[in-house]
PDB file of N, CA and C in Angstrom:
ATOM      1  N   UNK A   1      -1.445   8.713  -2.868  1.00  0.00           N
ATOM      2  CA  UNK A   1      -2.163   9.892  -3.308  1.00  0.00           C
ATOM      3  C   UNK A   1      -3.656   9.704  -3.014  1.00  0.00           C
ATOM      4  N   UNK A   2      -4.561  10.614  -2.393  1.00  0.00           N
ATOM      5  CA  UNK A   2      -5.503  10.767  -1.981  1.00  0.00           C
ATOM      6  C   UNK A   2      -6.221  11.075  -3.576  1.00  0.00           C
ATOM      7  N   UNK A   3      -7.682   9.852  -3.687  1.00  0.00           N
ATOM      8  CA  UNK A   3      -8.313  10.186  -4.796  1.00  0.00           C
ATOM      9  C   UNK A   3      -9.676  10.479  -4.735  1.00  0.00           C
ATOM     10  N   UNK A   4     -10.199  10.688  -3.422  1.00  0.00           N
ATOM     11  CA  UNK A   4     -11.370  11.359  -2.748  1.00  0.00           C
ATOM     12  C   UNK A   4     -10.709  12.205  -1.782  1.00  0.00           C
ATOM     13  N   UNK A   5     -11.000  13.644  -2.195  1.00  0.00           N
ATOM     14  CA  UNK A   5     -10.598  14.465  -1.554  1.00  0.00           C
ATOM     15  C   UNK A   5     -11.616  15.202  -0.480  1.00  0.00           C
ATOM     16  N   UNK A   6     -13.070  15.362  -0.668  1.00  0.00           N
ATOM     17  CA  UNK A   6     -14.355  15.460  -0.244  1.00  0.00           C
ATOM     18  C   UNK A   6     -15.452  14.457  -0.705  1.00  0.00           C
ATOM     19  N   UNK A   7     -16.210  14.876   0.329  1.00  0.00           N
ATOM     20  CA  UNK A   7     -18.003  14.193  -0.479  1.00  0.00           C
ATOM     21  C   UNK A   7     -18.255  14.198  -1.511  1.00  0.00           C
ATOM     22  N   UNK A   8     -17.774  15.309  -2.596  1.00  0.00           N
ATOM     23  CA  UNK A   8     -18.145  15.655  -4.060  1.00  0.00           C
ATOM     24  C   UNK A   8     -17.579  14.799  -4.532  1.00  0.00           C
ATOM     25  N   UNK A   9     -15.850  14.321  -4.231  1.00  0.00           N
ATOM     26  CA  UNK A   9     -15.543  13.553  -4.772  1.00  0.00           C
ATOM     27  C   UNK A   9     -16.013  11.424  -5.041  1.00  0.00           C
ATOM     28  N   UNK A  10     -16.980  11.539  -3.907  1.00  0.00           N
ATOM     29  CA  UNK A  10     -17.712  10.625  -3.318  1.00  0.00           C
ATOM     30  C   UNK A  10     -18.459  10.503  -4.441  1.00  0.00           C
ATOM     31  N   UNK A  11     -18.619  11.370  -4.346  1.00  0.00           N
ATOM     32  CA  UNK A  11     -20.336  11.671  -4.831  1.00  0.00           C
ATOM     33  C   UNK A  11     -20.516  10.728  -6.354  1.00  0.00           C
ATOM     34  N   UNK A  12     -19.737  11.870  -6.971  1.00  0.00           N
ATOM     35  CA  UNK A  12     -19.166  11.636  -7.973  1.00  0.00           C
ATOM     36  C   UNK A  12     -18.889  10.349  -8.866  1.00  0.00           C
ATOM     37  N   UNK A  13     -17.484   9.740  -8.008  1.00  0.00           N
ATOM     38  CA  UNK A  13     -17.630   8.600  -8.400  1.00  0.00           C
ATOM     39  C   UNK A  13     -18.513   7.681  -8.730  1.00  0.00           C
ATOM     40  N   UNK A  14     -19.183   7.509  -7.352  1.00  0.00           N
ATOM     41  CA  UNK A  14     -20.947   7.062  -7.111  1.00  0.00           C
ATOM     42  C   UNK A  14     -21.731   7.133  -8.571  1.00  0.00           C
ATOM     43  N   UNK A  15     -21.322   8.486  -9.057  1.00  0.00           N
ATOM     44  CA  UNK A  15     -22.509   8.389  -9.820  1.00  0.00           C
ATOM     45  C   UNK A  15     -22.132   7.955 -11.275  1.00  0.00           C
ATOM     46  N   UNK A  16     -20.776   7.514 -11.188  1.00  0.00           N
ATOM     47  CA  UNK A  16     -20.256   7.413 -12.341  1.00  0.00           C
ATOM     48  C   UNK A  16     -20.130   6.033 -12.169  1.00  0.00           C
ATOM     49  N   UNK A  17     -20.228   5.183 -11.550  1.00  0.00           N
ATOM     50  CA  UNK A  17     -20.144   4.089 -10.910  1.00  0.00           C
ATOM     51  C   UNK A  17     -21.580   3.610 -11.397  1.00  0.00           C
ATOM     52  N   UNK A  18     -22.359   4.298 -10.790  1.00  0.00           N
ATOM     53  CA  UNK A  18     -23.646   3.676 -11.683  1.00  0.00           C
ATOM     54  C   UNK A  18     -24.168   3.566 -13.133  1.00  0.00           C
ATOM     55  N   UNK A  19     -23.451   5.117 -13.919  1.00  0.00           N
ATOM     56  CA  UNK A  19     -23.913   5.063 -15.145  1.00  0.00           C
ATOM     57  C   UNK A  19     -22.920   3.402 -15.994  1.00  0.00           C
ATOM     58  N   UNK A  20     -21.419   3.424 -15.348  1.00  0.00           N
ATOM     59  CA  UNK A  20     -21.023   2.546 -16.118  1.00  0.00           C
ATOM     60  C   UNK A  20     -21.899   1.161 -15.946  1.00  0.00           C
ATOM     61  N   UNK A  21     -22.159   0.585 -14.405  1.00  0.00           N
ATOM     62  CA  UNK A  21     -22.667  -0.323 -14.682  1.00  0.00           C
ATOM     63  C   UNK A  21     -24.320  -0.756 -15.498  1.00  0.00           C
ATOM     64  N   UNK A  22     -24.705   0.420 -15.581  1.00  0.00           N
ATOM     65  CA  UNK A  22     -25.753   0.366 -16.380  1.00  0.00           C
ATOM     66  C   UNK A  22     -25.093   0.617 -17.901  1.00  0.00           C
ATOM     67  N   UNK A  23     -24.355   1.341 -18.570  1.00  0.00           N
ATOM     68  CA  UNK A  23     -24.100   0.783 -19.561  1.00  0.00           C
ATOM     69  C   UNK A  23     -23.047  -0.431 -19.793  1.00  0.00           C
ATOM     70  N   UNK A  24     -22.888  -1.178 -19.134  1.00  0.00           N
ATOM     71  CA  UNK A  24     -21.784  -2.382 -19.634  1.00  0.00           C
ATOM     72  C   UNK A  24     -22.577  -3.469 -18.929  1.00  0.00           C
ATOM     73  N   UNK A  25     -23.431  -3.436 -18.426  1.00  0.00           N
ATOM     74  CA  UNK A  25     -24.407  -4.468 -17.821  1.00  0.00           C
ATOM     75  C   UNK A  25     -23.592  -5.027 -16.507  1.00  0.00           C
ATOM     76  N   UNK A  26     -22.880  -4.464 -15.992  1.00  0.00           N
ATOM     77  CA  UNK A  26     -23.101  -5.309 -14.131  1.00  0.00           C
ATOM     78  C   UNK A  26     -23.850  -4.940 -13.138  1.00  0.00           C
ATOM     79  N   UNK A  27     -23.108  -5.883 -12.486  1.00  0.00           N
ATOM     80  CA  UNK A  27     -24.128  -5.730 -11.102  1.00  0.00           C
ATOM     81  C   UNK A  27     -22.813  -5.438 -10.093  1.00  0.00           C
ATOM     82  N   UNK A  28     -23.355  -4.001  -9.171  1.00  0.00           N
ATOM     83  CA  UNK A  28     -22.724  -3.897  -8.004  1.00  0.00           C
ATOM     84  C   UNK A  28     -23.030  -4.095  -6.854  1.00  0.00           C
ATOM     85  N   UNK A  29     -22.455  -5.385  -5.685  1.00  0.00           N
ATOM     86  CA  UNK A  29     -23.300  -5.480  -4.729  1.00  0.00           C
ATOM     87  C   UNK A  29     -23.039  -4.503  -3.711  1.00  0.00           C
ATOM     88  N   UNK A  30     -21.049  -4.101  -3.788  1.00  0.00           N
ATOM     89  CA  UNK A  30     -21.316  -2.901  -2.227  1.00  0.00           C
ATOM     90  C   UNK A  30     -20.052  -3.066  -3.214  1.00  0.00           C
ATOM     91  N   UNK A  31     -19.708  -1.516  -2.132  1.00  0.00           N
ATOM     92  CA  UNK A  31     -18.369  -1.230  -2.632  1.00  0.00           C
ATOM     93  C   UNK A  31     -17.742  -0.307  -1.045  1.00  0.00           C
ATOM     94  N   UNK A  32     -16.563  -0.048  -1.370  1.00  0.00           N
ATOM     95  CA  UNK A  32     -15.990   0.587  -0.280  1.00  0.00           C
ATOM     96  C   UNK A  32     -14.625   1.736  -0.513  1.00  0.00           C
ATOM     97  N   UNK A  33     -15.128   3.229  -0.341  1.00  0.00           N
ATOM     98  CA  UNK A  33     -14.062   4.164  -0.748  1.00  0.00           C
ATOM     99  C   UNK A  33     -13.280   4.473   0.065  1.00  0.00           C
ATOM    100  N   UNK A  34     -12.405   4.353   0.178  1.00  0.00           N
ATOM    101  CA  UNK A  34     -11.017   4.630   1.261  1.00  0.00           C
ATOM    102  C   UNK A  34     -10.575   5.696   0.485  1.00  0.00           C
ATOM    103  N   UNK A  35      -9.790   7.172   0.939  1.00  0.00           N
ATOM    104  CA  UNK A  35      -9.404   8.510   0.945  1.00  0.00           C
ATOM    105  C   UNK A  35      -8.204   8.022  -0.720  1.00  0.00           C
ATOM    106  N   UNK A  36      -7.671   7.099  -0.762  1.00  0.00           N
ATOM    107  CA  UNK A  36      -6.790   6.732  -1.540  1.00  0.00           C
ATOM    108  C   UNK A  36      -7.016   5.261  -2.506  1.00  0.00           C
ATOM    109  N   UNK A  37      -8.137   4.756  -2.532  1.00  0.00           N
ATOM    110  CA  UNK A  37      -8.288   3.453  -3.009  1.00  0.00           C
ATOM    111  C   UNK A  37      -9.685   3.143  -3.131  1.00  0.00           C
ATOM    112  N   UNK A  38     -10.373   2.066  -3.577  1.00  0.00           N
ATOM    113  CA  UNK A  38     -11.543   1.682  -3.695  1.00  0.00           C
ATOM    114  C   UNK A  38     -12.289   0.343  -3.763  1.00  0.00           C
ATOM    115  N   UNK A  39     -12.468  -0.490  -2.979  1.00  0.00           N
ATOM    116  CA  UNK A  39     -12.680  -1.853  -3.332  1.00  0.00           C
ATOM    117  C   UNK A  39     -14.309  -2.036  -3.999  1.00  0.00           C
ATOM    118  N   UNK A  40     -14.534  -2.674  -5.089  1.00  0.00           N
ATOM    119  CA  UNK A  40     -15.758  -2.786  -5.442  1.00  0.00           C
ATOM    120  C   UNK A  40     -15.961  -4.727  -5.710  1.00  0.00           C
ATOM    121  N   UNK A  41     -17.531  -5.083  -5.189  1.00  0.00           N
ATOM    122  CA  UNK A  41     -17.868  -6.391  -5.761  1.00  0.00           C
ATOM    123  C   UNK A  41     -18.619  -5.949  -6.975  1.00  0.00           C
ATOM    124  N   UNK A  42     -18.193  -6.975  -8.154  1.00  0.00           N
ATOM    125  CA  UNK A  42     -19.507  -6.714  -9.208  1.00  0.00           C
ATOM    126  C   UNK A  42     -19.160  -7.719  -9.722  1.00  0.00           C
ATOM    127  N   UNK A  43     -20.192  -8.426 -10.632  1.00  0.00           N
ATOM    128  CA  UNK A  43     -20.837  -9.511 -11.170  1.00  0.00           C
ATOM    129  C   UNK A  43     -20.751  -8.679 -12.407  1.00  0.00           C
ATOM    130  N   UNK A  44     -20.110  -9.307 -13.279  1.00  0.00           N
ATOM    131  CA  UNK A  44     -20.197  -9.099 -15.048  1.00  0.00           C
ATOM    132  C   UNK A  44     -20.283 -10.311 -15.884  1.00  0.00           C
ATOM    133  N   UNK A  45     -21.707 -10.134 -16.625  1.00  0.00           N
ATOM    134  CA  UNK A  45     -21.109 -11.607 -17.447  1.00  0.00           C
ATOM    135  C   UNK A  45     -21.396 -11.486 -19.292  1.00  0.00           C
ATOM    136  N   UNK A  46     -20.912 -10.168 -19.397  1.00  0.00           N
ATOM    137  CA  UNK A  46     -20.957  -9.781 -21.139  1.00  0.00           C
ATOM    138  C   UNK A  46     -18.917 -10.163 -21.202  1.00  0.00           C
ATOM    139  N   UNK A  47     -18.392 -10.256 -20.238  1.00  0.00           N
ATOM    140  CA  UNK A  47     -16.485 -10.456 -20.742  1.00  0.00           C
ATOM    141  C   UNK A  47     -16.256  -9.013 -20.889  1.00  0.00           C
ATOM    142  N   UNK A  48     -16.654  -7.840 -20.074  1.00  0.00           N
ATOM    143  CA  UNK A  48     -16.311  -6.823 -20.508  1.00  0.00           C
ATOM    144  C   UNK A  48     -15.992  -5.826 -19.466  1.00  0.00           C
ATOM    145  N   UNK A  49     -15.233  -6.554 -18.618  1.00  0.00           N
ATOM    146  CA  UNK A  49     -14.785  -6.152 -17.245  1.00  0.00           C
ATOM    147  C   UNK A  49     -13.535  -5.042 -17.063  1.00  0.00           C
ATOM    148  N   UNK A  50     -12.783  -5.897 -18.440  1.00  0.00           N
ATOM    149  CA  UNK A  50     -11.786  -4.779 -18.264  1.00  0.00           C
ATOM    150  C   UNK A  50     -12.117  -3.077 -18.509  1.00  0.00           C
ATOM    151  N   UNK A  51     -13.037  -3.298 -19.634  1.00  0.00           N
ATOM    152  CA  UNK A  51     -13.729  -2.224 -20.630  1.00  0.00           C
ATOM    153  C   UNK A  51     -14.206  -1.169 -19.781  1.00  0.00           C
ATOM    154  N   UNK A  52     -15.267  -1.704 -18.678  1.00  0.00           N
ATOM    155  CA  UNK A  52     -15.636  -1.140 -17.950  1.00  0.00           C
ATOM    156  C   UNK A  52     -15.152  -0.075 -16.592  1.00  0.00           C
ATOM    157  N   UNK A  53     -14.006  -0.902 -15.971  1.00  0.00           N
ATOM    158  CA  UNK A  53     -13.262  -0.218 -15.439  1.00  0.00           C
ATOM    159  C   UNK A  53     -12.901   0.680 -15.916  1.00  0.00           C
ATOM    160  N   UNK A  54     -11.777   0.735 -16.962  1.00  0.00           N
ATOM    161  CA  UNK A  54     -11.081   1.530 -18.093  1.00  0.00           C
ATOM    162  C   UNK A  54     -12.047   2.703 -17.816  1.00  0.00           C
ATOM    163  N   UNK A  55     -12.897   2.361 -18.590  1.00  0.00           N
ATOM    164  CA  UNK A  55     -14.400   3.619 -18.787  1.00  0.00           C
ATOM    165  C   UNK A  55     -14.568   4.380 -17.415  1.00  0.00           C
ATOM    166  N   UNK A  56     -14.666   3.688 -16.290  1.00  0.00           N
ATOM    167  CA  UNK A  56     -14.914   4.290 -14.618  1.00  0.00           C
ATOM    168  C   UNK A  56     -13.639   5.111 -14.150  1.00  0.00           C
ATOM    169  N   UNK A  57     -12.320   4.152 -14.625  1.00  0.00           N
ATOM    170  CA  UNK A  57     -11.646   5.039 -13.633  1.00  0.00           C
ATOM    171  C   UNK A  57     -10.525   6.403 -14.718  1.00  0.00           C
ATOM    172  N   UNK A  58     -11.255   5.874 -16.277  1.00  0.00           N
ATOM    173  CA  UNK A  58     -10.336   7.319 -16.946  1.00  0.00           C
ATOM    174  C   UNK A  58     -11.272   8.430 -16.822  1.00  0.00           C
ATOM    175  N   UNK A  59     -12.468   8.092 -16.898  1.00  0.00           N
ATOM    176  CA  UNK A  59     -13.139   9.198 -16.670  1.00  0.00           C
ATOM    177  C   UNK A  59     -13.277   9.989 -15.626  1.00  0.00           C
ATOM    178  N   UNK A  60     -13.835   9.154 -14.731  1.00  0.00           N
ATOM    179  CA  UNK A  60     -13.429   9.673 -13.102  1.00  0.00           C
ATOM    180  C   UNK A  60     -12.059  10.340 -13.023  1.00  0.00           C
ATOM    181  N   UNK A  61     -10.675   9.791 -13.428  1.00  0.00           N
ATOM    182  CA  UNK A  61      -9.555  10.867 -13.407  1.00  0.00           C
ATOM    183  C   UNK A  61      -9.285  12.167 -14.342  1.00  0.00           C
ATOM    184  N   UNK A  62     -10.523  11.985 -15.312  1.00  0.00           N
ATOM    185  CA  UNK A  62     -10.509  13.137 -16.264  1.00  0.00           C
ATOM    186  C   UNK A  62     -11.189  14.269 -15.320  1.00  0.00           C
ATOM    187  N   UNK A  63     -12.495  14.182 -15.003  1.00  0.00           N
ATOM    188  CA  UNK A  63     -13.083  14.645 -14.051  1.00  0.00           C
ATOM    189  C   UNK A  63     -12.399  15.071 -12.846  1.00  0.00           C
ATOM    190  N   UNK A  64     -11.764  14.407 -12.273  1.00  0.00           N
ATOM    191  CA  UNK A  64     -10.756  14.875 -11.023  1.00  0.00           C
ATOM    192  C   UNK A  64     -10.137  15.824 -11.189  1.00  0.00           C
ATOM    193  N   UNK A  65      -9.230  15.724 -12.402  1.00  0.00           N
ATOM    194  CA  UNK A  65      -8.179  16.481 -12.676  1.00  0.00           C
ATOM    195  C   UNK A  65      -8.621  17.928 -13.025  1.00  0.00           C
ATOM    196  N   UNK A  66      -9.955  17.740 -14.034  1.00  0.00           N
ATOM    197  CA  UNK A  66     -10.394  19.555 -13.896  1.00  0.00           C
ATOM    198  C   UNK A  66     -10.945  19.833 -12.731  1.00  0.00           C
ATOM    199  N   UNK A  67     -11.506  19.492 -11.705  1.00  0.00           N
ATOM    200  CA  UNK A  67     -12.607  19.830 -10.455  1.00  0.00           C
ATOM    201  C   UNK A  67     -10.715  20.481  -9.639  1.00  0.00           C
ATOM    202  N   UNK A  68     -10.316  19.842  -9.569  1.00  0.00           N
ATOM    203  CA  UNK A  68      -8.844  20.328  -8.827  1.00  0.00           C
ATOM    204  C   UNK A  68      -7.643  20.789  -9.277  1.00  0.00           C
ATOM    205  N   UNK A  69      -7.793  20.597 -10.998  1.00  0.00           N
ATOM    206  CA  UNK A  69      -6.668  21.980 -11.148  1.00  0.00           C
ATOM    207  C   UNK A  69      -5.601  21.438 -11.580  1.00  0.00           C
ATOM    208  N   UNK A  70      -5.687  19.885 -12.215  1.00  0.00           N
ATOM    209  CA  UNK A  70      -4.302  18.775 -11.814  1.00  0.00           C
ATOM    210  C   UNK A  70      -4.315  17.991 -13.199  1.00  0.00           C
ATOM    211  N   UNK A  71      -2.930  17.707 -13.325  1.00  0.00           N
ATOM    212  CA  UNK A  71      -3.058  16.880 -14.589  1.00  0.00           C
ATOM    213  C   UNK A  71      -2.006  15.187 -14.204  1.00  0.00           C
ATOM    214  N   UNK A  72      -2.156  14.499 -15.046  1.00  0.00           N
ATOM    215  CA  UNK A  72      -1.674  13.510 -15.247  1.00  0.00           C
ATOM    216  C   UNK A  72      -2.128  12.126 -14.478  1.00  0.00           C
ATOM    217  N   UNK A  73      -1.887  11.399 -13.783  1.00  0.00           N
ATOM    218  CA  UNK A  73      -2.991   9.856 -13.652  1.00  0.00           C
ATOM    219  C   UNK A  73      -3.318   9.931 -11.616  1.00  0.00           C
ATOM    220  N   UNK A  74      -4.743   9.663 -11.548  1.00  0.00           N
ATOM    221  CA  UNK A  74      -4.892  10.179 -10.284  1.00  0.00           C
ATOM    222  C   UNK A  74      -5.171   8.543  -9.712  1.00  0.00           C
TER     223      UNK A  74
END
């Protein structure tokens, strides 16, 4: 399943990508979005890695799901 569907969806992430690591304290050195997947490096050292994700990618699929009309896990 495709989870960047356009730039917006780019975008987006991006920017949600930054607010988390500014609130959970990492560091992102690069990352890479493929149409269906996402590889990210980051440096965390509060132990709160899982937390953070969690936070990036439910929100980001909350967000998805109204911008396109769709429900259930993207």
């Amino acid at each position: 399943m495709k989870i960047f569907l356009d730039d917006g969806d780019r975008h987006a992430f991006l920017l949600l990508l930054a607010l988390v690591c500014k609130d959970y304290g990492l560091e992102c050195y690069d990352y890479c979005l493929m149409n269906n997947h996402f590889h990210l490096s980051i440096v965390n050292r509060r132990r709160n890695l899982s937390s953070a994700i969690q936070m990036l990618k439910g929100e980001y699929a909350a967000n998805w799901n109204v911008k396109h009309q769709r429900v259930g896990h993207v």
